[in-house]
Protein backbone atom coordinates (compact mmCIF):
# COMPACT_ATOMS: atom_id res chain seq x y z
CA UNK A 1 135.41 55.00 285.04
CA UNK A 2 135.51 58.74 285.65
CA UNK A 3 135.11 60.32 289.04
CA UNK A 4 132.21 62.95 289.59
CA UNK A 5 133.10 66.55 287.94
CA UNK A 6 134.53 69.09 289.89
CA UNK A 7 136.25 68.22 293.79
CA UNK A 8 133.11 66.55 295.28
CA UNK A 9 130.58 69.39 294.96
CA UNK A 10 128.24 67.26 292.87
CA UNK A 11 128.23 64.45 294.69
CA UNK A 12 127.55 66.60 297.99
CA UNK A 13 124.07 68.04 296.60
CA UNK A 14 123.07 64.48 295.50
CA UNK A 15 119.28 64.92 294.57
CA UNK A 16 117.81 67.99 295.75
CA UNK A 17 120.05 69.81 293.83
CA UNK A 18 119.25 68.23 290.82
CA UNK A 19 115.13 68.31 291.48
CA UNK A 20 115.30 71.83 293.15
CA UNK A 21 116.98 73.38 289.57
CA UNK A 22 114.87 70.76 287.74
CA UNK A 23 111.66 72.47 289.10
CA UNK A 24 112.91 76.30 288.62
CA UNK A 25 113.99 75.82 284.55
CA UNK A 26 110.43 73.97 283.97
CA UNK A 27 108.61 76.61 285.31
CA UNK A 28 110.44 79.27 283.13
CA UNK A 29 109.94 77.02 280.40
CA UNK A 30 106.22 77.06 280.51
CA UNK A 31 105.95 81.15 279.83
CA UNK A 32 108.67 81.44 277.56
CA UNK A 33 108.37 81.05 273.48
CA UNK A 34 109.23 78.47 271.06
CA UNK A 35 112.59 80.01 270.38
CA UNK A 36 113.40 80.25 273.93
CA UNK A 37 112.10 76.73 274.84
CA UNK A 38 114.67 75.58 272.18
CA UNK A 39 117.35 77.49 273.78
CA UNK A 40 117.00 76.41 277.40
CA UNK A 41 115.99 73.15 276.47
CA UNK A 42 119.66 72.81 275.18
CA UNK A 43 120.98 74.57 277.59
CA UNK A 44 119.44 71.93 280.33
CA UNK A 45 121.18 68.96 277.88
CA UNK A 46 124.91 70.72 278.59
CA UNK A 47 123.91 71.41 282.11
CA UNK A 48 122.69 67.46 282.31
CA UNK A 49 125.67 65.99 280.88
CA UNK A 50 127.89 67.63 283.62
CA UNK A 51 126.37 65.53 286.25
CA UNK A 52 127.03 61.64 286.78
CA UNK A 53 124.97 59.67 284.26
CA UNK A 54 123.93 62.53 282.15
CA UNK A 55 125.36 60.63 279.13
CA UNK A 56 122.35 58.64 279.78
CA UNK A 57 119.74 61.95 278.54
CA UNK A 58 121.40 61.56 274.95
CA UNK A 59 118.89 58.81 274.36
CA UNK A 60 116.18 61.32 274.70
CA UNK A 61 115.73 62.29 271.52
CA UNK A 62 112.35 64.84 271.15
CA UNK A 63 112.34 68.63 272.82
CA UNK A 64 108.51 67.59 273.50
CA UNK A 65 109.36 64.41 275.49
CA UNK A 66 112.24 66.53 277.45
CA UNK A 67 109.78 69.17 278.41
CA UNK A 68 107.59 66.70 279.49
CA UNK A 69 109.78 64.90 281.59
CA UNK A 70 111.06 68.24 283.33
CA UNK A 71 107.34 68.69 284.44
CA UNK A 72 107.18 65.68 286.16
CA UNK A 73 107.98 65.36 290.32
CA UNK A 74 111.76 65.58 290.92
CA UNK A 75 112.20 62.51 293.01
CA UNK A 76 110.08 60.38 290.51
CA UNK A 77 112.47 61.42 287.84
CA UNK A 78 115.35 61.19 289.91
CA UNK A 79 113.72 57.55 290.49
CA UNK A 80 113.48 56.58 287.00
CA UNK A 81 117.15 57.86 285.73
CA UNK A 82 118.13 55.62 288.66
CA UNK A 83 117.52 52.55 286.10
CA UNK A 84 119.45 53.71 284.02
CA UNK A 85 122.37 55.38 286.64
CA UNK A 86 122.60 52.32 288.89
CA UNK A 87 126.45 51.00 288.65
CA UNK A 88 128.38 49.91 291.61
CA UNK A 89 131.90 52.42 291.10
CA UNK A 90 129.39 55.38 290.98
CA UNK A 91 127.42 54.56 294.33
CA UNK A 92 130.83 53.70 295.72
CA UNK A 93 131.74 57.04 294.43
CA UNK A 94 129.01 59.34 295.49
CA UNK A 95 128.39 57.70 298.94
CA UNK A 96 132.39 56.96 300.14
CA UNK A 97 134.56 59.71 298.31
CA UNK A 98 135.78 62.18 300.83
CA UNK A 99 135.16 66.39 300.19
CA UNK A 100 138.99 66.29 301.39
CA UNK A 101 142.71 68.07 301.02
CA UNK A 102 144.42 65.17 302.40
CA UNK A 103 147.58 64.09 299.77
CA UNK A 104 145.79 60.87 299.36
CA UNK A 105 142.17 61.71 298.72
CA UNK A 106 142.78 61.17 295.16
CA UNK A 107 143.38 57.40 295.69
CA UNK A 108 140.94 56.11 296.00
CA UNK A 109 140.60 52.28 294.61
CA UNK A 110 138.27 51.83 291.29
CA UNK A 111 138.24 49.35 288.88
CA UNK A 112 138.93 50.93 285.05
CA UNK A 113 137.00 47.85 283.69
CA UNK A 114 135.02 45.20 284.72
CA UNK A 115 135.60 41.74 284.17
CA UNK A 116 133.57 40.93 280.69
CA UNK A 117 130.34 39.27 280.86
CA UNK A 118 130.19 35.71 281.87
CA UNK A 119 134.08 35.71 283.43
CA UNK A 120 133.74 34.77 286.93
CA UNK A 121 137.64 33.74 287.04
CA UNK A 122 138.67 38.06 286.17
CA UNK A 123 135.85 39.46 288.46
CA UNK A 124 136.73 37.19 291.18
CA UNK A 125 140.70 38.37 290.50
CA UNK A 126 139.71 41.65 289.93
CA UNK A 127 137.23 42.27 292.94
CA UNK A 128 139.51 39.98 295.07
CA UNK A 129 142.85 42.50 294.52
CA UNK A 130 140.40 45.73 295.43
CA UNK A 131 138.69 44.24 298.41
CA UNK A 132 142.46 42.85 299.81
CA UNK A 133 144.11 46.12 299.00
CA UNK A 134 141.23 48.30 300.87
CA UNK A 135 141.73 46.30 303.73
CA UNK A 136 145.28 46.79 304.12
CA UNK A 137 144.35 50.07 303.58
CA UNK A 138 141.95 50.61 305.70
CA UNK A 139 144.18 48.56 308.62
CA UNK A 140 146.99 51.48 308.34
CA UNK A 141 144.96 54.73 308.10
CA UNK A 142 143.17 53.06 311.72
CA UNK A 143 146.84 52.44 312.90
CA UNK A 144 147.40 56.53 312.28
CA UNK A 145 143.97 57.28 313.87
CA UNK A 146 142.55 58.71 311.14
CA UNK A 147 138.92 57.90 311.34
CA UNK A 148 137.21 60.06 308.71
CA UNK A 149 139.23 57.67 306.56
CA UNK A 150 139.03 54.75 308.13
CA UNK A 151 134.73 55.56 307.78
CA UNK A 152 134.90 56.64 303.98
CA UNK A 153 136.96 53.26 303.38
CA UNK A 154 134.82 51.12 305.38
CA UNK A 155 131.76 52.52 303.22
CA UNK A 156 133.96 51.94 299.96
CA UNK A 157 134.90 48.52 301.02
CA UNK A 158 131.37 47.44 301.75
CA UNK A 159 130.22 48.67 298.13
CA UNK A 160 132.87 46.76 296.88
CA UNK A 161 132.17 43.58 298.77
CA UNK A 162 128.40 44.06 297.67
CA UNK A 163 129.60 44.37 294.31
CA UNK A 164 132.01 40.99 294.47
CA UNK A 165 129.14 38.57 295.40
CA UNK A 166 126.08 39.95 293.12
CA UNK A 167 128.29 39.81 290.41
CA UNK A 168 129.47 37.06 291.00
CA UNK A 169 126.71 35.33 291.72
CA UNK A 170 125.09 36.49 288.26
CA UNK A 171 127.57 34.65 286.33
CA UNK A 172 128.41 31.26 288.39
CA UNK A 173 126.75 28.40 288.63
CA UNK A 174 124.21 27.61 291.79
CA UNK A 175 125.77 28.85 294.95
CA UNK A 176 126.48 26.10 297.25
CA UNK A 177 124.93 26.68 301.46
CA UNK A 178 128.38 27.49 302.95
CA UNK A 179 129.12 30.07 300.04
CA UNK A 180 125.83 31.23 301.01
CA UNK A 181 126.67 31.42 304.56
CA UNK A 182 130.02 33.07 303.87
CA UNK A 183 128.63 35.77 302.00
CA UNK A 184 126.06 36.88 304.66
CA UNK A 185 128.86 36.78 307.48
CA UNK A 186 131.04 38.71 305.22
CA UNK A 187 127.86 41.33 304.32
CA UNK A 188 127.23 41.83 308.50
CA UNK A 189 130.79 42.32 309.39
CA UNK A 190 130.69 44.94 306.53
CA UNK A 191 127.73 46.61 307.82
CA UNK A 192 128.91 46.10 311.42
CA UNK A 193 132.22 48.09 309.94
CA UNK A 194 130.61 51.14 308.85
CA UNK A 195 128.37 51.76 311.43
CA UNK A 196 131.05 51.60 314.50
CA UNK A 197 133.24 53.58 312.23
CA UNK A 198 130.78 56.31 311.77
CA UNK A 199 130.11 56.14 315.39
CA UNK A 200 133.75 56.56 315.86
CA UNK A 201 133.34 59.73 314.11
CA UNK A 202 131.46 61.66 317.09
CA UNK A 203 133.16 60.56 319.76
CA UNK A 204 136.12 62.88 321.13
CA UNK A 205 136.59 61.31 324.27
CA UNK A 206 140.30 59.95 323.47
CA UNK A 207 139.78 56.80 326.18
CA UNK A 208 136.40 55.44 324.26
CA UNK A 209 138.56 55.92 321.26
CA UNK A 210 140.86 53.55 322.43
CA UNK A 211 138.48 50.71 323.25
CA UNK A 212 136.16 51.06 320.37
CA UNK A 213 139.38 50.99 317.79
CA UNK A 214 140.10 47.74 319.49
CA UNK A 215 136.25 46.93 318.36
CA UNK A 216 136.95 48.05 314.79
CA UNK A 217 139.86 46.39 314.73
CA UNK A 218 138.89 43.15 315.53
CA UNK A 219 136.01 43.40 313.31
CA UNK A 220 138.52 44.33 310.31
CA UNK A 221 140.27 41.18 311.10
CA UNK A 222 137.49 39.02 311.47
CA UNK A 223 136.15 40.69 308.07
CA UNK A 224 139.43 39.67 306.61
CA UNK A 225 139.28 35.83 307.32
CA UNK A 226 135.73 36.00 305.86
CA UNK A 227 136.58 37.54 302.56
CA UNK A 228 139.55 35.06 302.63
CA UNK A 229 137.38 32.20 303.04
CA UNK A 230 134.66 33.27 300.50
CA UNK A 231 137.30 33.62 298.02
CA UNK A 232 138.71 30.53 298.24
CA UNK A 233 135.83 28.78 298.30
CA UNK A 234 134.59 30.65 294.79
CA UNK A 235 137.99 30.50 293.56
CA UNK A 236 138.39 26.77 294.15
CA UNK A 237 134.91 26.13 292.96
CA UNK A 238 136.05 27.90 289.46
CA UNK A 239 139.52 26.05 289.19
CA UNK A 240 137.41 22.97 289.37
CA UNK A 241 135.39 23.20 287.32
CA UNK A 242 138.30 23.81 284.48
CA UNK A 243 139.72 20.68 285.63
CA UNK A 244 136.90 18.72 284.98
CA UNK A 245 136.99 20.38 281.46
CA UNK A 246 140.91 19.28 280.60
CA UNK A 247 139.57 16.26 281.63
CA UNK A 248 136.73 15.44 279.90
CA UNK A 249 137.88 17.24 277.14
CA UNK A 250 139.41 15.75 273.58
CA UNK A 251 139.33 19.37 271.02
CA UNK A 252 142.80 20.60 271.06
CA UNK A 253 140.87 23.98 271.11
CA UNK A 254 139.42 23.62 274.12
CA UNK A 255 142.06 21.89 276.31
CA UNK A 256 144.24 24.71 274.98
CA UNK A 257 142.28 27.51 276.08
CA UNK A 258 141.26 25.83 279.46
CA UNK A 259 145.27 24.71 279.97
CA UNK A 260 145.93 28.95 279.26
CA UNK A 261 143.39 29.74 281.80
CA UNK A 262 145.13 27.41 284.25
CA UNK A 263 148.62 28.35 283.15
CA UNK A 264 147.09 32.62 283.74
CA UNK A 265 146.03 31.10 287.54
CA UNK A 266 149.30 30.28 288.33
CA UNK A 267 150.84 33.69 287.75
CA UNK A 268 148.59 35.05 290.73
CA UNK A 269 150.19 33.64 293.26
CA UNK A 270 150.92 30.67 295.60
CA UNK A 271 147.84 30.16 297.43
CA UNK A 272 146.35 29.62 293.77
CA UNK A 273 148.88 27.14 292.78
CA UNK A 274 147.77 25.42 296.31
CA UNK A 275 144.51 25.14 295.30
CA UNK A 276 144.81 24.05 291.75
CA UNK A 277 147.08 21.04 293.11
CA UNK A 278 144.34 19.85 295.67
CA UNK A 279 141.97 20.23 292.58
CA UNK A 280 143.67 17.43 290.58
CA UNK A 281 145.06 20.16 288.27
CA UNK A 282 148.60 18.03 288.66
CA UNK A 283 147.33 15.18 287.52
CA UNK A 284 144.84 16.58 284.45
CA UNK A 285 147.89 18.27 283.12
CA UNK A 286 149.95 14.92 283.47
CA UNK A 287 147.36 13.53 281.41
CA UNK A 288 147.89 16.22 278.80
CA UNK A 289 151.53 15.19 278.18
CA UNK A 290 150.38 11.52 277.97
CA UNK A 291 148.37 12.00 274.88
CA UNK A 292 150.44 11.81 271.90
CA UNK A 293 147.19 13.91 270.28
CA UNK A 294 148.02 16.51 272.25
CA UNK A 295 151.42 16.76 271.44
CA UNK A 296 151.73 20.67 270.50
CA UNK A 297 150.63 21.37 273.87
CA UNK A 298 152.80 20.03 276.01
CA UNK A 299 155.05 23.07 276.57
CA UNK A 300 151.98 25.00 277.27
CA UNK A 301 151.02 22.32 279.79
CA UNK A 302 154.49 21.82 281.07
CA UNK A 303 155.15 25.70 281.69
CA UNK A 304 151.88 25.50 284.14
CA UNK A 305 152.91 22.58 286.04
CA UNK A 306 156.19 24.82 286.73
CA UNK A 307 154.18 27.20 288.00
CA UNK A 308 152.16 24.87 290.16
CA UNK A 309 155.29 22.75 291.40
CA UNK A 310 156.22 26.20 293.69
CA UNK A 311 153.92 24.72 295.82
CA UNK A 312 154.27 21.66 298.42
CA UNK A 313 151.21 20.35 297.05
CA UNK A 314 152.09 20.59 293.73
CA UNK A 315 155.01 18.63 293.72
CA UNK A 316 153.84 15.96 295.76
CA UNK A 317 150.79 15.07 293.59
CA UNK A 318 153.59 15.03 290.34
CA UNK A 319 155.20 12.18 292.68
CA UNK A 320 152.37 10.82 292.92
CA UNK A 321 151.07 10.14 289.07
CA UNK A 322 154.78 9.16 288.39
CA UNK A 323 155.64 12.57 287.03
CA UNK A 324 158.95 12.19 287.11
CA UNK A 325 159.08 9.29 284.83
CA UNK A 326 156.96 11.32 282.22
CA UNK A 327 159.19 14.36 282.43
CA UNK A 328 162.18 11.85 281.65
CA UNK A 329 160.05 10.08 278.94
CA UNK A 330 159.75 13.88 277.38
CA UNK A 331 163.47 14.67 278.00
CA UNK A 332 165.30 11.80 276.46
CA UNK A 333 162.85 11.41 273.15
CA UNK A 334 164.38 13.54 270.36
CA UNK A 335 161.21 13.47 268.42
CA UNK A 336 159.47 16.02 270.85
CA UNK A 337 160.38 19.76 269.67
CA UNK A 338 163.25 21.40 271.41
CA UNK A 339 160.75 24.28 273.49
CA UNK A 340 158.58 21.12 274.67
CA UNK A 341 162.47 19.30 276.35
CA UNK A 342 162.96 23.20 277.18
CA UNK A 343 159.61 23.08 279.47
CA UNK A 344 160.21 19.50 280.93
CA UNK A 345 163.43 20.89 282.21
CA UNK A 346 162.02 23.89 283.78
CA UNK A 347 159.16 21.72 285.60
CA UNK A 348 163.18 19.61 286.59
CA UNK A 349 164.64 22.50 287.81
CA UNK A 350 161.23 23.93 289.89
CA UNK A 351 161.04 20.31 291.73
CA UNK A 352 164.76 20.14 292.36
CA UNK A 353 165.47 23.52 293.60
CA UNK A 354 168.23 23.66 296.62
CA UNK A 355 165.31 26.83 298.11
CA UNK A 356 162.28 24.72 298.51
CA UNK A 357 162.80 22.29 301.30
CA UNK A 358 159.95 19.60 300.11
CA UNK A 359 161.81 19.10 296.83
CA UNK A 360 164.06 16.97 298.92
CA UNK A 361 162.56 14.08 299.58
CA UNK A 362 161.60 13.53 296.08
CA UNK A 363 162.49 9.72 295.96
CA UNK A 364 161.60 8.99 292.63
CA UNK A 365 163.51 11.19 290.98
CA UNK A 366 166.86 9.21 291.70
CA UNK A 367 165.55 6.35 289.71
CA UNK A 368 165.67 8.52 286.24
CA UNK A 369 168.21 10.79 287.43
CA UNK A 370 170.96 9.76 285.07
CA UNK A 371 168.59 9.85 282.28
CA UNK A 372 167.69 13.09 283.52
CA UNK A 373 170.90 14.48 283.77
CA UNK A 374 172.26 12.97 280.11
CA UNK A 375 169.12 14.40 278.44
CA UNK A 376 169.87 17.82 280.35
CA UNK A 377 173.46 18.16 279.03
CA UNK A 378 172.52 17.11 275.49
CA UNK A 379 169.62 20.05 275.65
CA UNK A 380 172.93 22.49 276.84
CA UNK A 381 174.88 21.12 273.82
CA UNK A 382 172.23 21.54 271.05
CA UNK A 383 170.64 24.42 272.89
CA UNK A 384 169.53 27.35 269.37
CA UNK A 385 168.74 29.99 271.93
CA UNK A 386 169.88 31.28 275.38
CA UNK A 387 166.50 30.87 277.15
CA UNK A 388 166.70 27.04 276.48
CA UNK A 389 170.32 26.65 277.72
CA UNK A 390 169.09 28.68 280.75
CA UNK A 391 166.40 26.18 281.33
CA UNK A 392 168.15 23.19 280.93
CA UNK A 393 171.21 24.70 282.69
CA UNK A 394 169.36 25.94 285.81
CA UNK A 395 167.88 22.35 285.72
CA UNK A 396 171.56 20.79 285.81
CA UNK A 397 172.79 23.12 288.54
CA UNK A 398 169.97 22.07 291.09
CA UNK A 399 170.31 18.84 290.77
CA UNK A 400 174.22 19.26 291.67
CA UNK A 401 172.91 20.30 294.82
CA UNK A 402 169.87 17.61 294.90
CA UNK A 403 172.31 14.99 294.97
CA UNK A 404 176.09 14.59 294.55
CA UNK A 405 175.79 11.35 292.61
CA UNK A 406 175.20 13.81 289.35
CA UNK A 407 178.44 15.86 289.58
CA UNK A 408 180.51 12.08 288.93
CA UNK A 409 177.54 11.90 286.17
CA UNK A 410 178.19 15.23 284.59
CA UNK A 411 182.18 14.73 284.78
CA UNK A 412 181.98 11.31 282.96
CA UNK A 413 179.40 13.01 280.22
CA UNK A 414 182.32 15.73 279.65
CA UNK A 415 179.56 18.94 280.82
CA UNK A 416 182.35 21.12 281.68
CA UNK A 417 183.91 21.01 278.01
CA UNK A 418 179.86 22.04 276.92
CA UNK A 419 179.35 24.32 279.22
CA UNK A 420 182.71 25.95 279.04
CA UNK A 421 182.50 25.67 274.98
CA UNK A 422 178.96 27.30 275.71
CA UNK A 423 180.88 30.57 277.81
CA UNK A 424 182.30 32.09 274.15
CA UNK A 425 178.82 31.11 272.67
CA UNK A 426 177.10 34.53 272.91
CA UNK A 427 173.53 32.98 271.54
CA UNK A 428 173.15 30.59 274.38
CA UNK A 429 175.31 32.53 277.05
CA UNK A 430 174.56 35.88 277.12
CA UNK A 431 173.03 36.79 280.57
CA UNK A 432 174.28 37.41 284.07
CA UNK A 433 171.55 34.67 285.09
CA UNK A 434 172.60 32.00 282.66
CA UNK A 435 176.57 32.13 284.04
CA UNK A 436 175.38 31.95 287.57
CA UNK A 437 173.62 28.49 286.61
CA UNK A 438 177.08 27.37 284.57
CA UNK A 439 179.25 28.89 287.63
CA UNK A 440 176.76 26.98 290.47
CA UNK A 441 177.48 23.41 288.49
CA UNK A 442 181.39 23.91 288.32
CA UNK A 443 181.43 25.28 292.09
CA UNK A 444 179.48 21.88 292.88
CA UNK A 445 181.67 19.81 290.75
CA UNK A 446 185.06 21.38 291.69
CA UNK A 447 184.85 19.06 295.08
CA UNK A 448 185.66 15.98 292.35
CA UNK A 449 189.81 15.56 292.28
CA UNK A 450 188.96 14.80 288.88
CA UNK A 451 187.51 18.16 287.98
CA UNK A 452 190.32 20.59 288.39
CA UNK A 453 192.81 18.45 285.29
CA UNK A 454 189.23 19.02 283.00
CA UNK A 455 188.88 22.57 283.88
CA UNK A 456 192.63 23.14 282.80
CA UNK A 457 192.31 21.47 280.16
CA UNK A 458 189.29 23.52 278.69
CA UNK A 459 191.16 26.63 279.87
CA UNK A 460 188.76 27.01 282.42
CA UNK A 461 190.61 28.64 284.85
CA UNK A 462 190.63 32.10 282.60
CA UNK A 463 186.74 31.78 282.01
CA UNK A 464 186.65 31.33 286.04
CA UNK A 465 189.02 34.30 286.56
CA UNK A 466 186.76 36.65 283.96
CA UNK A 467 183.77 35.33 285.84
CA UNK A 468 185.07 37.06 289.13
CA UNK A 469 184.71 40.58 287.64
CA UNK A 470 180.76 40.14 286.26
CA UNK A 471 179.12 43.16 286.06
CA UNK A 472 175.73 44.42 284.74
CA UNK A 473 174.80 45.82 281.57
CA UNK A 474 171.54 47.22 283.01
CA UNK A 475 171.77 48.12 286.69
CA UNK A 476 168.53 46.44 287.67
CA UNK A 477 168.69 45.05 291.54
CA UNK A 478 168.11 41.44 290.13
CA UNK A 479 171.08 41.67 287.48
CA UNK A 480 173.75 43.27 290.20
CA UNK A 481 172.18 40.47 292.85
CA UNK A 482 172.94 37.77 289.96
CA UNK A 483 176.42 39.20 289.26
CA UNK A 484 177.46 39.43 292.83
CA UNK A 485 176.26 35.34 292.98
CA UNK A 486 178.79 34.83 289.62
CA UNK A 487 181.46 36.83 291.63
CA UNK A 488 181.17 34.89 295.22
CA UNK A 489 180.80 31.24 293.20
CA UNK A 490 183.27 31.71 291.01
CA UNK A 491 185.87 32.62 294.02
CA UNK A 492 184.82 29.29 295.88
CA UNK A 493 184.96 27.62 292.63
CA UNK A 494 188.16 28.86 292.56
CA UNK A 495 189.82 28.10 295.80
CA UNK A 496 188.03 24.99 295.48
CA UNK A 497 190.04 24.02 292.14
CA UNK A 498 193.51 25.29 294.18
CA UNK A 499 193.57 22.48 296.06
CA UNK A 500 195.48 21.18 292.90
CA UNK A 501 198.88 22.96 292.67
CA UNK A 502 198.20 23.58 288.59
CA UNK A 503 195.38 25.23 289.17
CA UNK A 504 197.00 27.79 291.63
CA UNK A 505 200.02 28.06 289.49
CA UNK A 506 197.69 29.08 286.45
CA UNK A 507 195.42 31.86 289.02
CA UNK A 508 198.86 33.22 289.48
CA UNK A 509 199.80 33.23 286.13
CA UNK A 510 196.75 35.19 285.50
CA UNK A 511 197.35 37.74 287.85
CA UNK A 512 194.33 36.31 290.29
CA UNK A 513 194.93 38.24 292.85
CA UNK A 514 194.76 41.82 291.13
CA UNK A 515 191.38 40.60 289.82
């Protein structure tokens, strides 16, 4: 949406400008002749379309019906455009944006686009982003004592809130009491806001300042937990209600759609994922991969529970519909494509990473784990693209670290002769990221007496030496952080592996120390 013309003039006249000049042209138009009707009468269109909604006059089509219209009272006029005028980002606009030279006057948060009709999931993003940011916002320009700010904000942020539950509730279902509740709460505190902020305005006595910014800033925080609260509860009220469609649903369409709508969910965050677990969104999407009729969805299904699996929550209510045994079922039948084994490995990797502390006391993953880990290494073998061999990989390396039973497994299944073979294979190993996942599994399998005479005899110890001088192609601060994790696990791989007199003999050889 664009902002009012010019650097705030027009929105400072507001209406008596417009019904003062309004007045003046009709009564010129009444003396003047056809010819000069005609003229003015344009020249009031131009003039119209300057100001904020004058691409509404377009749809007034006859010079009669304009001249009319001009003769009518100013305010009634003003009153009936109004109709036609009334959108939330211009009343935000015209009552909140500051007449100012400050550097960040010109940042003021609007949306571009509203959420389309009937979308209460992208308003309640949308709206939800805005409101959050403002208050952050409006949290450090009170921290700098900058009230004519913190006032213009307040006003913004209560348009906005206004804006987030009439819109909302025009497209959801019926509002339940506490959501009802909620919403007036949040409307006060809003209200409350502006007005001590205004009265903030006029008061130059720097010790009442004090004690009233301790007012405004309790009331900003107890704003905050109200929004926070409404949101959730709208938020959660949405997520169920696509659960109970991927349940009740048996069109491939539909449980497609509905699965991408969960999947797009995910990607906002954890306290989303949190919800969609307590929601039975675990177990709906569990019951996705269960139906051989909904076989060509499973990766899209799989890829969400990743997502969701971030979460505490999430991975508990996998252990408890047996999701482990279904991911292993997946895994280990060849008949399922290779990007649906390349999902069921990344929901592996998400439950058994070394970072989130609840993935260890997954108990039932021990009793498939050698299935697991057998179906994981085939996937690395037969792997027709780097992003599956990164999956399945990155799978393989946390469960080194899950539990040390699968480094004898991966030794006796010969991984380090696939994943070395896999090293000069520049389709599957041709990232930064997808060496650190080959160098964690040899660092975590070098403890094994056994594993130094393999690595030798794969001519490991070179691929090990030309892993300690990784560097980027791109310079990104993710690529140089994954290069500096090859670099510092392939040196403890390294001394690791010297334990075994060959192994130091063949560093030396290679001139390890100048490297």
């Amino acid at each position: 949406m664009r902002r009012p013309p010019g650097n705030g003039e027009a929105a400072s006249e507001g209406i008596g400008g417009w019904g003062l000049w309004g007045r003046q042209e009709a009564r010129r138009l009444g003396c003047a002749g056809h010819d000069h009707c005609r003229q003015a009468l344009l020249q009031i269109g131009i003039n119209m379309m300057a100001l904020p909604g004058g691409r509404h006059l377009d749809s007034i089509p006859l010079p009669g019906q304009r001249l009319h219209l001009m003769q009518v009272d100013s305010v009634q006029r003003w009153m009936e455009d109004l109709k036609l005028m009334t959108e939330c980002e211009c009343m935000c606009v015209l009552q909140a944006k500051p007449i100012s030279l400050e550097e960040d006057a010109q940042s003021d948060l609007i949306l571009a686009g509203g959420p389309g009709p009937g979308d209460p999931l992208q308003l309640l993003l949308k709206r939800g982003w805005v409101i959050s940011t403002e208050l952050r916002r409006i949290g450090q320009k009170l921290a700098q004592d900058r009230w004519a700010r913190v006032h213009s904000m307040s006003v913004r942020l209560t348009c906005h809130a206004r804006s987030m539950v009439s819109e909302y509730s025009a497209v959801s279902r019926s509002s339940s009491q506490e959501m009802g509740q909620i919403e007036k709460l949040l409307m006060e505190k809003c209200s409350e806001l502006s007005v001590v902020t205004e009265r903030c305005l006029q008061v130059e006595n720097e010790h009442v300042l004090k004690s009233m910014k301790a007012c405004v800033s309790e009331t900003l925080s107890t704003l905050g937990q109200h929004f926070g609260q409404l949101l959730e509860l709208a938020l959660t009220r949405e997520v169920q209600a696509l659960v109970r469609k991927i349940n009740a649903s048996d069109n491939i369409y539909t449980t497609e759609s509905t699965t991408g709508n969960l999947f797009s969910l995910t990607q906002e965050g954890a306290p989303l994922c949190r919800i969609i677990a307590k929601e039975g969104g675990v177990v709906a999407l569990f019951k996705v991969c269960r139906q051989d009729s909904f076989r060509c969805l499973y990766p899209q299904a799989l890829r969400t529970l990743a997502s969701i699996c971030c979460v505490e929550e999430g991975v508990h209510q996998l252990e408890k519909v047996d999701g482990v045994l279904c991911l292993a079922d997946i895994l280990t039948d060849d008949s399922h494509s290779e990007a649906t084994r390349a999902e069921a490995a990344a929901v592996v990797a998400q439950v058994t990473s070394p970072h989130l502390p609840f993935t260890q006391h997954l108990g039932s993953f021990l009793e498939s784990m050698e299935e697991i880990v057998t179906a994981l290494v085939k996937l690395c073998q037969e792997a027709s693209s780097g992003e599956v061999f990164l999956l399945a990989s990155a799978a393989l390396a946390n469960i080194t670290f899950f539990d040390t039973m699968a480094c004898e497994m991966l030794l006796q299944l010969n991984a380090i002769r696939v994943l070395l073979e896999a090293c000069s294979d520049k389709q599957r190993v041709d990232t930064p990221y997808t060496r650190d996942q080959i160098v964690t599994i040899l660092a975590n399998m070098s403890v094994l007496e056994q594993c130094a005479s393999d690595i030798i005899q794969e001519n490991g110890v070179q691929l090990i030496m030309d892993m300690l001088s990784e560097k980027p192609r791109s310079g990104t601060p993710a690529e140089v952080a994954a290069c500096e994790r090859v670099q510092q696990k392939a040196a403890v791989t390294l001394a690791r592996l010297s334990r075994d007199p060959a192994v130091a003999r063949e560093a030396v050889r290679l001139s390890c120390c100048s490297a």
